[in-house]
N, C-alpha and C. Protein backbone atom coordinates (compact mmCIF):
# COMPACT_ATOMS: atom_id res chain seq x y z
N UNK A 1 0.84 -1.18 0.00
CA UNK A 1 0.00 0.00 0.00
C UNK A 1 0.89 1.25 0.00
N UNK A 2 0.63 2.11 -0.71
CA UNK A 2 0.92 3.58 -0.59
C UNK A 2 -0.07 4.55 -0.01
N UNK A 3 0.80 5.25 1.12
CA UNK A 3 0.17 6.33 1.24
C UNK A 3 0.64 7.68 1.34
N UNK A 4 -0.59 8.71 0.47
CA UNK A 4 -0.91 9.90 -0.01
C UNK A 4 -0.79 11.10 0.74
N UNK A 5 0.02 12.21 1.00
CA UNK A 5 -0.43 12.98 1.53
C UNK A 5 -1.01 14.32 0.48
N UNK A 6 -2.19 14.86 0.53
CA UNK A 6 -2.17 15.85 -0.35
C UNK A 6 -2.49 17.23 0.07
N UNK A 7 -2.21 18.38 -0.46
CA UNK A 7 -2.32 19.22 0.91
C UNK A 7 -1.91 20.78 -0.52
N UNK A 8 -3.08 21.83 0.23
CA UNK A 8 -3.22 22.77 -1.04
C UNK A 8 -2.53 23.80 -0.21
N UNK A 9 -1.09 24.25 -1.06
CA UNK A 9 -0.16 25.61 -1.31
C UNK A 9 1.07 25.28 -0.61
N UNK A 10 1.49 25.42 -0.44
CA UNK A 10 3.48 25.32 -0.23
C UNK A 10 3.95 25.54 1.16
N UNK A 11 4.60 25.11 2.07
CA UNK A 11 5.09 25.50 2.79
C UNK A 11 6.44 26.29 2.76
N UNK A 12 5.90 27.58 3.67
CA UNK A 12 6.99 29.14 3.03
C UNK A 12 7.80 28.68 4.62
N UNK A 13 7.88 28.06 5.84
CA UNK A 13 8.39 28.08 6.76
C UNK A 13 9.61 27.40 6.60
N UNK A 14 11.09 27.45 6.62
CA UNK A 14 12.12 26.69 5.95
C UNK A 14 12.10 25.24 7.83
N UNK A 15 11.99 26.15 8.85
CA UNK A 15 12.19 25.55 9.71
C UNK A 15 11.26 24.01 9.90
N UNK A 16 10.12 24.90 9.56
CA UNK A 16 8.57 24.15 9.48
C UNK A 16 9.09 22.44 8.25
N UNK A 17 9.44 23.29 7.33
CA UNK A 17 9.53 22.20 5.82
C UNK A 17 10.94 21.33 6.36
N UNK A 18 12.03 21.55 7.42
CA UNK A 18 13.41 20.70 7.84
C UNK A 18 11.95 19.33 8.38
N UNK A 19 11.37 20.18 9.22
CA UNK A 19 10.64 18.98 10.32
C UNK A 19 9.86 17.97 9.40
N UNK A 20 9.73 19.01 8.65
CA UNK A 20 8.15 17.81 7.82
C UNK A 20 9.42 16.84 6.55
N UNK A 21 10.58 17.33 6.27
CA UNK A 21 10.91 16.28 5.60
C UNK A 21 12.20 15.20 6.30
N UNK A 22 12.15 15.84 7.69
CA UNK A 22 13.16 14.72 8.12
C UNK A 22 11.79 13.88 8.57
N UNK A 23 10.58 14.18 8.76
CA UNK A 23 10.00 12.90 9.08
C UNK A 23 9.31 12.06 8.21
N UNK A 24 9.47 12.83 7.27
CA UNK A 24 8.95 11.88 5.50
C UNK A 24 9.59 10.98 5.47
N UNK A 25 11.19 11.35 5.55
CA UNK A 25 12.12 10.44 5.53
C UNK A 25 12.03 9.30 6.48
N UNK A 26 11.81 9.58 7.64
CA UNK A 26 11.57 8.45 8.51
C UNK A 26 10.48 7.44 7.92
N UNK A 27 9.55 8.13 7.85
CA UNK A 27 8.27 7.17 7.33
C UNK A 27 8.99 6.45 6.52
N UNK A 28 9.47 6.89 5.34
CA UNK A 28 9.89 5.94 4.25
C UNK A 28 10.66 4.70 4.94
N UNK A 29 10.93 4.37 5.54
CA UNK A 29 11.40 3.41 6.07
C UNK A 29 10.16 2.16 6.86
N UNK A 30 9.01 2.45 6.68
CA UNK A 30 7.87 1.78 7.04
C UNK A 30 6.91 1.19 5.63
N UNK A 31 7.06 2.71 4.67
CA UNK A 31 6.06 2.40 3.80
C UNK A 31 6.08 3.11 2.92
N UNK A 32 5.37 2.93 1.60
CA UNK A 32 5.72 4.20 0.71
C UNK A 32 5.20 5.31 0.55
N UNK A 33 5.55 6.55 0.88
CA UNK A 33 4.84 8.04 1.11
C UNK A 33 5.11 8.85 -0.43
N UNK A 34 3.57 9.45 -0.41
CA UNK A 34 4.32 10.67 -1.46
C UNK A 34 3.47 11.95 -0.78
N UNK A 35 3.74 12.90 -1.05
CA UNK A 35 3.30 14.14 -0.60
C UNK A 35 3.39 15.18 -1.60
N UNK A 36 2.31 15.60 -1.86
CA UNK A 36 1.99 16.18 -3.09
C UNK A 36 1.59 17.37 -2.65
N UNK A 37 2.21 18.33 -3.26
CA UNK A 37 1.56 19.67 -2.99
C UNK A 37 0.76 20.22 -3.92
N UNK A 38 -0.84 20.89 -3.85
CA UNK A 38 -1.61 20.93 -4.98
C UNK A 38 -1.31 22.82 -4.84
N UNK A 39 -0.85 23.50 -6.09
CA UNK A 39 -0.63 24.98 -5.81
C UNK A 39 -1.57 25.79 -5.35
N UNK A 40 -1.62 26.85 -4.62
CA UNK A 40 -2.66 27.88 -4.44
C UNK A 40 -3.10 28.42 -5.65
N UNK A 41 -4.79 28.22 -5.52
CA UNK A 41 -5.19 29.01 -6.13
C UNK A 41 -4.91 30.55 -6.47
N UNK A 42 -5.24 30.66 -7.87
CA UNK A 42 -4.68 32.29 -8.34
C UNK A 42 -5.89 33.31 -8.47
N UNK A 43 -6.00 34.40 -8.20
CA UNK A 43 -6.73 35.30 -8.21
C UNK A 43 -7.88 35.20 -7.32
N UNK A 44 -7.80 34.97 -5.89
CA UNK A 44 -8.87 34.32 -5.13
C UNK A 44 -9.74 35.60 -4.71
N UNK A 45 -9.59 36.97 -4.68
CA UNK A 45 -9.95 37.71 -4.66
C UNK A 45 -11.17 37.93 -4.66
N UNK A 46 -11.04 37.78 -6.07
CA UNK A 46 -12.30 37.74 -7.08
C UNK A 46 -13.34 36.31 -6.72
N UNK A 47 -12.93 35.30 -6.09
CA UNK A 47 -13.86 34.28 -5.89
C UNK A 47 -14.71 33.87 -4.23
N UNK A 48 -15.64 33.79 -4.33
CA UNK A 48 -16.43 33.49 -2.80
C UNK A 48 -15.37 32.25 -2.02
N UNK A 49 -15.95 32.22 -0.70
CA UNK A 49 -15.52 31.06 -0.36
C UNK A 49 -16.11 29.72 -1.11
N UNK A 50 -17.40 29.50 -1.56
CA UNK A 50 -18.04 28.38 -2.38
C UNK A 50 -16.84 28.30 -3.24
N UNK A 51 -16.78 29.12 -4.28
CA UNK A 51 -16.07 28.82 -5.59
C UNK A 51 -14.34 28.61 -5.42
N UNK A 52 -14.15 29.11 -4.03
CA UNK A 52 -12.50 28.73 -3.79
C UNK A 52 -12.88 27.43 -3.85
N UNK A 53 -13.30 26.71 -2.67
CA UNK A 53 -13.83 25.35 -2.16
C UNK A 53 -13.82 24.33 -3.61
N UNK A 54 -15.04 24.43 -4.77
CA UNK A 54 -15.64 24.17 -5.85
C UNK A 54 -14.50 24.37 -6.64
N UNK A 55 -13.06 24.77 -6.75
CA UNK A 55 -12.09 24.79 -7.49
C UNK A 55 -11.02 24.01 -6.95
N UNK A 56 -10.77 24.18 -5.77
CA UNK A 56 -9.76 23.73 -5.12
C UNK A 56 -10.00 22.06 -4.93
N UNK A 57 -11.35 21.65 -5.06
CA UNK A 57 -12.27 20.70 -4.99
C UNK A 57 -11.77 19.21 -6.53
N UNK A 58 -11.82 20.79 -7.30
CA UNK A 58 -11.86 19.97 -9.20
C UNK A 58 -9.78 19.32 -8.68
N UNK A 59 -9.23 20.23 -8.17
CA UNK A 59 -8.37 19.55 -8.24
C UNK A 59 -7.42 18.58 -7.69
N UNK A 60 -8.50 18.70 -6.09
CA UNK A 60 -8.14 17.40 -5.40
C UNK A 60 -8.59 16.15 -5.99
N UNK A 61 -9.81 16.05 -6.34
CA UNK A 61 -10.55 15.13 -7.19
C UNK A 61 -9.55 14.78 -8.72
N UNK A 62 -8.65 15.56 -9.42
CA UNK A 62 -8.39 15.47 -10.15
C UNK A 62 -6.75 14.73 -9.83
N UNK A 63 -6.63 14.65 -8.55
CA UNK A 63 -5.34 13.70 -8.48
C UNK A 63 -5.40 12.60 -7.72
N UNK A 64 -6.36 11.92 -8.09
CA UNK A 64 -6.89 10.69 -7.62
C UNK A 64 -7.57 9.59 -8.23
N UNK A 65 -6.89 8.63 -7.77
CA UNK A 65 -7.09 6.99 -8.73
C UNK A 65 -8.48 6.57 -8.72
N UNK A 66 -8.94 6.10 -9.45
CA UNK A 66 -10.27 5.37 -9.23
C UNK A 66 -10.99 4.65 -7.74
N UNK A 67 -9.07 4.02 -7.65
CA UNK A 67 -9.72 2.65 -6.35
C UNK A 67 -9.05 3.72 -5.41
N UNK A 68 -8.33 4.63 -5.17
CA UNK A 68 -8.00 5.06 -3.53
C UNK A 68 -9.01 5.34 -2.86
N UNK A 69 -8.82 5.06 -1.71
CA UNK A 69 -9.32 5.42 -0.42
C UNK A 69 -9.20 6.71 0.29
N UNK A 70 -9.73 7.57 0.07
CA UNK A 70 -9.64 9.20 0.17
C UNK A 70 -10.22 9.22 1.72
N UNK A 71 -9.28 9.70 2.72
CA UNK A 71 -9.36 10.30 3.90
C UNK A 71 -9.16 11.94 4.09
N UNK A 72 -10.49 12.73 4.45
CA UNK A 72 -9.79 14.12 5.06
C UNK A 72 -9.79 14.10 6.16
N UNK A 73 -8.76 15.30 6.34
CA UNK A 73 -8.64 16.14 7.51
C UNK A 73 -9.21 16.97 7.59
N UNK A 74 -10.65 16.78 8.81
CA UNK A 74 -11.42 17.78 8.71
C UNK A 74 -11.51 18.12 9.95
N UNK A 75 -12.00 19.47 10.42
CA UNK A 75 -12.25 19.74 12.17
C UNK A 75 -13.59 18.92 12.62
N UNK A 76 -14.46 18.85 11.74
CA UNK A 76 -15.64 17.81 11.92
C UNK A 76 -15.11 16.46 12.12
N UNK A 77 -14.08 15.77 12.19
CA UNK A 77 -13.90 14.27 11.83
C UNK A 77 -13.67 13.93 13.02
N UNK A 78 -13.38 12.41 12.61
CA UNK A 78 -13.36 11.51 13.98
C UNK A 78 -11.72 11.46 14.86
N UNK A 79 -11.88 12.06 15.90
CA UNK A 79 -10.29 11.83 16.85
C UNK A 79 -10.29 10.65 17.58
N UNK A 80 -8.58 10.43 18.06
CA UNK A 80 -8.79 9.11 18.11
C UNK A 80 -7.05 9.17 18.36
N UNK A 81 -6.69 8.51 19.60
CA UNK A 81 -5.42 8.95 19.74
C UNK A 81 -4.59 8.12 18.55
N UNK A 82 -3.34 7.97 19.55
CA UNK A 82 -2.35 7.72 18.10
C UNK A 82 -2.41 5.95 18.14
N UNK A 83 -2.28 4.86 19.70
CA UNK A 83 -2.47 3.99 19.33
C UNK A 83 -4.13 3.56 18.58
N UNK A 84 -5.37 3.79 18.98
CA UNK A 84 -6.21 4.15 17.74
C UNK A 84 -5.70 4.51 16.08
N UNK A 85 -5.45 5.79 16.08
CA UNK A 85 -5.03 5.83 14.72
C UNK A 85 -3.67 4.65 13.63
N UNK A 86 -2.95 3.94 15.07
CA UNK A 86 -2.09 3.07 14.47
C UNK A 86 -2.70 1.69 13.92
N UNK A 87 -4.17 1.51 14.75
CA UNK A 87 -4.87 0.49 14.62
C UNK A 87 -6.08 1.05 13.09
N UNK A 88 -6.33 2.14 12.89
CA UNK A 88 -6.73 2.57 11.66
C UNK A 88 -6.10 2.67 10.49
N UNK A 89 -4.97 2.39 10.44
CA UNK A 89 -4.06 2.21 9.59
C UNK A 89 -3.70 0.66 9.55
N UNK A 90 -3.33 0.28 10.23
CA UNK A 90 -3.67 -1.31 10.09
C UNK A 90 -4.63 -1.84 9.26
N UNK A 91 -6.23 -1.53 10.12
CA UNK A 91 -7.22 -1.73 9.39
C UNK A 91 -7.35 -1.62 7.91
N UNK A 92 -6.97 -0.12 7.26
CA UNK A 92 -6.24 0.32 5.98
C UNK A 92 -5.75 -0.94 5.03
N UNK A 93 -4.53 -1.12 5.41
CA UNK A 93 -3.36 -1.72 5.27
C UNK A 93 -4.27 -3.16 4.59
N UNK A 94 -4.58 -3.85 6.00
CA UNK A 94 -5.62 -5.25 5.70
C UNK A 94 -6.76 -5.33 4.69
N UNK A 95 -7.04 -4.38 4.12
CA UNK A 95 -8.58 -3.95 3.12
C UNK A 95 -8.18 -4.58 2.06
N UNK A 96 -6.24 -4.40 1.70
CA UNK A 96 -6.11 -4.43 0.25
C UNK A 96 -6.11 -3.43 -0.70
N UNK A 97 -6.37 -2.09 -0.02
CA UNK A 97 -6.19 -1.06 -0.98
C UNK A 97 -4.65 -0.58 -1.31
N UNK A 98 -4.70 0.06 -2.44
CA UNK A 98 -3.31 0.20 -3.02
C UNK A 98 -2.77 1.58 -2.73
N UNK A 99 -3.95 2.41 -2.03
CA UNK A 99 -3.32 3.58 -1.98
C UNK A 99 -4.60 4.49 -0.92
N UNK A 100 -3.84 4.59 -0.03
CA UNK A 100 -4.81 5.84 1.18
C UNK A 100 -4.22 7.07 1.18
N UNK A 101 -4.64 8.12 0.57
CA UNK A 101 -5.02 9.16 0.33
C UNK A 101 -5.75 10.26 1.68
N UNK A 102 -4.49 10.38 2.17
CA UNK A 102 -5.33 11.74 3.04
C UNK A 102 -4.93 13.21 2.37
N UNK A 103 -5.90 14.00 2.97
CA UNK A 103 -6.12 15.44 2.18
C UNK A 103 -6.20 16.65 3.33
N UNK A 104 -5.21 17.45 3.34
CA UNK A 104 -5.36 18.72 4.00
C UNK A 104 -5.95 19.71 2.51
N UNK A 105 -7.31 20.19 3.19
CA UNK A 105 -7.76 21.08 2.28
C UNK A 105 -7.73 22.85 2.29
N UNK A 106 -8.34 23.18 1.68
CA UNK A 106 -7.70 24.95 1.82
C UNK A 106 -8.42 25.67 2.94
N UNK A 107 -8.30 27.18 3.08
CA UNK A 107 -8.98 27.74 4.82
C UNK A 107 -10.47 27.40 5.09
N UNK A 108 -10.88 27.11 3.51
CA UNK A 108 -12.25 26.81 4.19
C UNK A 108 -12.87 25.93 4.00
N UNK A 109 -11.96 24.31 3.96
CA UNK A 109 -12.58 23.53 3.82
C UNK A 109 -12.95 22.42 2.38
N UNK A 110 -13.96 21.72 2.19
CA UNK A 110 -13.64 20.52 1.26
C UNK A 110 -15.28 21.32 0.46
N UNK A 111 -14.94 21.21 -0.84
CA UNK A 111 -16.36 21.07 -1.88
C UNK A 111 -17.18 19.82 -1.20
N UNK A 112 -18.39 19.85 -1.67
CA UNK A 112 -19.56 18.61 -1.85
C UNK A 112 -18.80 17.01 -2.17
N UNK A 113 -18.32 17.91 -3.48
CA UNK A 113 -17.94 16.51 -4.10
C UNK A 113 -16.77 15.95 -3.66
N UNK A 114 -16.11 16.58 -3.15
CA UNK A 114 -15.12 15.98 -2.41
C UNK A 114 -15.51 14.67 -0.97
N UNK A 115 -16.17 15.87 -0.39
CA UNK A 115 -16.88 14.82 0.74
C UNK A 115 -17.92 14.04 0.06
N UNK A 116 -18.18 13.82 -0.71
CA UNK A 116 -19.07 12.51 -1.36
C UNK A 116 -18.09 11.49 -1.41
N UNK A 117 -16.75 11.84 -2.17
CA UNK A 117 -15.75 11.13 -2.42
C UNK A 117 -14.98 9.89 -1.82
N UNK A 118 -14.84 11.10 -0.04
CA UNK A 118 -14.44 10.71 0.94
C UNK A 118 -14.84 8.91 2.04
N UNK A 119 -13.91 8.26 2.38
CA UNK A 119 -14.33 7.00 2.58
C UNK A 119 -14.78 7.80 4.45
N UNK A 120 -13.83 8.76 4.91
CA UNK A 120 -14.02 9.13 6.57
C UNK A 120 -13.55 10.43 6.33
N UNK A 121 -13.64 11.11 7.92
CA UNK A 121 -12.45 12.43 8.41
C UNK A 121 -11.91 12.06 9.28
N UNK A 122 -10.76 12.83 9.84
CA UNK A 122 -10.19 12.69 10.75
C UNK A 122 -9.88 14.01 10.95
N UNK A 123 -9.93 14.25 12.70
CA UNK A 123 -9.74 15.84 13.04
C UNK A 123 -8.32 14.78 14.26
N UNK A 124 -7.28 15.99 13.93
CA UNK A 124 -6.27 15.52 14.95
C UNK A 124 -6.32 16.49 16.22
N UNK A 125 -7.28 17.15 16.27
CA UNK A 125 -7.84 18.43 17.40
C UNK A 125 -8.60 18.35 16.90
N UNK A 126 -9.43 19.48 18.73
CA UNK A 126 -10.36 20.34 18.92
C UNK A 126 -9.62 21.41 18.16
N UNK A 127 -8.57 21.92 18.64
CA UNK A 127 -8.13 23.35 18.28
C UNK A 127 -8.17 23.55 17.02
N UNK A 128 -7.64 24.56 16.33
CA UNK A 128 -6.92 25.12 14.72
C UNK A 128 -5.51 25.34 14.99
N UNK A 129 -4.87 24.67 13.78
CA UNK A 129 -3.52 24.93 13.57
C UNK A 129 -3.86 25.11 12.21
N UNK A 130 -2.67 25.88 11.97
CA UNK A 130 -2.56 26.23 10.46
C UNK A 130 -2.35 25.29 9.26
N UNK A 131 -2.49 25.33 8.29
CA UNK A 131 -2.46 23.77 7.51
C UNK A 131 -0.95 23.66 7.12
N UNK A 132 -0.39 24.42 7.67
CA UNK A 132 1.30 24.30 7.15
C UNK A 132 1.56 23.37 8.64
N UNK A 133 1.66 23.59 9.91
CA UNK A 133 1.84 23.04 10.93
C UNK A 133 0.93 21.54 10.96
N UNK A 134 -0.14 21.40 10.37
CA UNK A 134 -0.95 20.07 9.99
C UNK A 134 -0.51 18.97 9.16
N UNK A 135 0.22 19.75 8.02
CA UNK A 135 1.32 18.79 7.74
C UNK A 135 2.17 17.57 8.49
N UNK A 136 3.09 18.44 9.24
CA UNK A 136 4.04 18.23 10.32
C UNK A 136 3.20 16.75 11.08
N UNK A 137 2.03 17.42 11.78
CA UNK A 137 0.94 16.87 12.42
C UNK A 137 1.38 15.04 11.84
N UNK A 138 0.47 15.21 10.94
CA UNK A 138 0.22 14.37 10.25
C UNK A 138 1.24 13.30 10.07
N UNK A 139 2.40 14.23 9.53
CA UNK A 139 2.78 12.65 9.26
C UNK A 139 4.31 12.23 10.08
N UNK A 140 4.34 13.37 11.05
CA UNK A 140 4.65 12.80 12.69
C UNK A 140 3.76 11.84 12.91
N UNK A 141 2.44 11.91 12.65
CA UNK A 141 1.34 10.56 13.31
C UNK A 141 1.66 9.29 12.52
N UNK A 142 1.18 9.86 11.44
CA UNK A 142 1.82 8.49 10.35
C UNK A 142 3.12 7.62 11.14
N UNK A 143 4.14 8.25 11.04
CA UNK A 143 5.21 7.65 11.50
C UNK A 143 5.04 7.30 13.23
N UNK A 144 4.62 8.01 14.00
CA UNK A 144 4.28 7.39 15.37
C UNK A 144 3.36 5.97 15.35
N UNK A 145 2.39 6.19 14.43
CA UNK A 145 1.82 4.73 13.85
C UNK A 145 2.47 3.70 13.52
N UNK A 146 3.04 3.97 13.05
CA UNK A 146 4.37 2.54 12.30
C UNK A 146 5.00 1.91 13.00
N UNK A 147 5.66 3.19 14.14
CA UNK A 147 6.22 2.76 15.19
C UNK A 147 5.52 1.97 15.98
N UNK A 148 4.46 1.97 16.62
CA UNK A 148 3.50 1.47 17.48
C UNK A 148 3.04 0.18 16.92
N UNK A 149 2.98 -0.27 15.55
CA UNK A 149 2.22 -1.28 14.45
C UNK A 149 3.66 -2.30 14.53
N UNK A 150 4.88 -1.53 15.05
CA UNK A 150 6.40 -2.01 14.66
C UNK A 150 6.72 -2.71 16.33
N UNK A 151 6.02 -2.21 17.24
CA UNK A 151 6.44 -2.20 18.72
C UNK A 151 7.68 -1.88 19.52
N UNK A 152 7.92 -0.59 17.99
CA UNK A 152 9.56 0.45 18.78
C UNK A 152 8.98 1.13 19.38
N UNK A 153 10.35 1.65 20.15
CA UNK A 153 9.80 2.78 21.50
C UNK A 153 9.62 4.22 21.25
N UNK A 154 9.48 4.42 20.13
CA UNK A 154 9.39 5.67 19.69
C UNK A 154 8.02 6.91 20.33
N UNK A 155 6.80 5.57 20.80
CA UNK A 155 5.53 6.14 21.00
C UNK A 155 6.13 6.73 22.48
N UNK A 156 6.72 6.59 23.01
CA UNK A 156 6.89 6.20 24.47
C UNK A 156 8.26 7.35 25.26
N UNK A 157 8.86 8.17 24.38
CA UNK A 157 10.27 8.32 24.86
C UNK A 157 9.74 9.02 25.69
């Protein structure tokens, strides 16, 4: 199985982007990661929040396989600590799918069709963090998962 991270506009933090790719790197040593950055929309000005959403929407949808398993990150979704989430990934893993697909979406959220799309959510908080720091989040968890699925002491230091 591969899994997806996809996540809309760039991280401008150099400190922020050391953390998120020394732990990509780690992951890779569990499983195969890609992390895709989908660009910011241009001229948002001019567009409502609907039509950011309804664009930003065409092109999450537009980088995705038939058979993946599309997970967001939403503040609505289901929490669930990390040994939970290591056991949701398991679960994953056992289905047979070829590719899980999670999605950090833009400030305001996922189109219709996106969440039609969607197999779950997952909120890693109550709070808000910024979607550049959600990154990080993420796939620090990913990799705390592996660890935990692996029975290193990593969950634990």
């Amino acid at each position: 199985m591969t899994i997806k991270l996809l996540a809309i506009g760039k991280t401008d933090n150099k400190l922020l982007q050391g953390l998120i790719d020394d732990y990509q790197k780690r992951l890779g040593f569990y499983i195969k990661f890609e992390f895709e950055i989908i660009p910011d929309l241009k001229k948002v000005k001019n567009l409502s929040e609907e039509q950011q959403k309804q664009k930003e929407g065409e092109l999450i949808l537009g980088k995705l396989n038939a058979t993946d398993a599309l997970i967001l990150l939403d503040e609505n979704g289901k929490q669930m600590d990390s040994v939970g989430f290591s056991n949701y990934l398991q679960k994953h893993m056992n289905s047979g799918i070829k590719q899980l697909v999670f999605v950090i979406g833009g400030p305001y959220g996922f189109s219709p069709e996106v969440y039609a799309k969607a197999l779950g959510k997952i909120s890693l908080s109550k709070m808000t963090f910024s979607h550049q720091m959600i990154r990080l989040f993420i796939i620090e968890q990913l990799y705390r998962g592996f660890t935990i699925l692996k029975n290193e002491p990593y969950h634990h230091r």
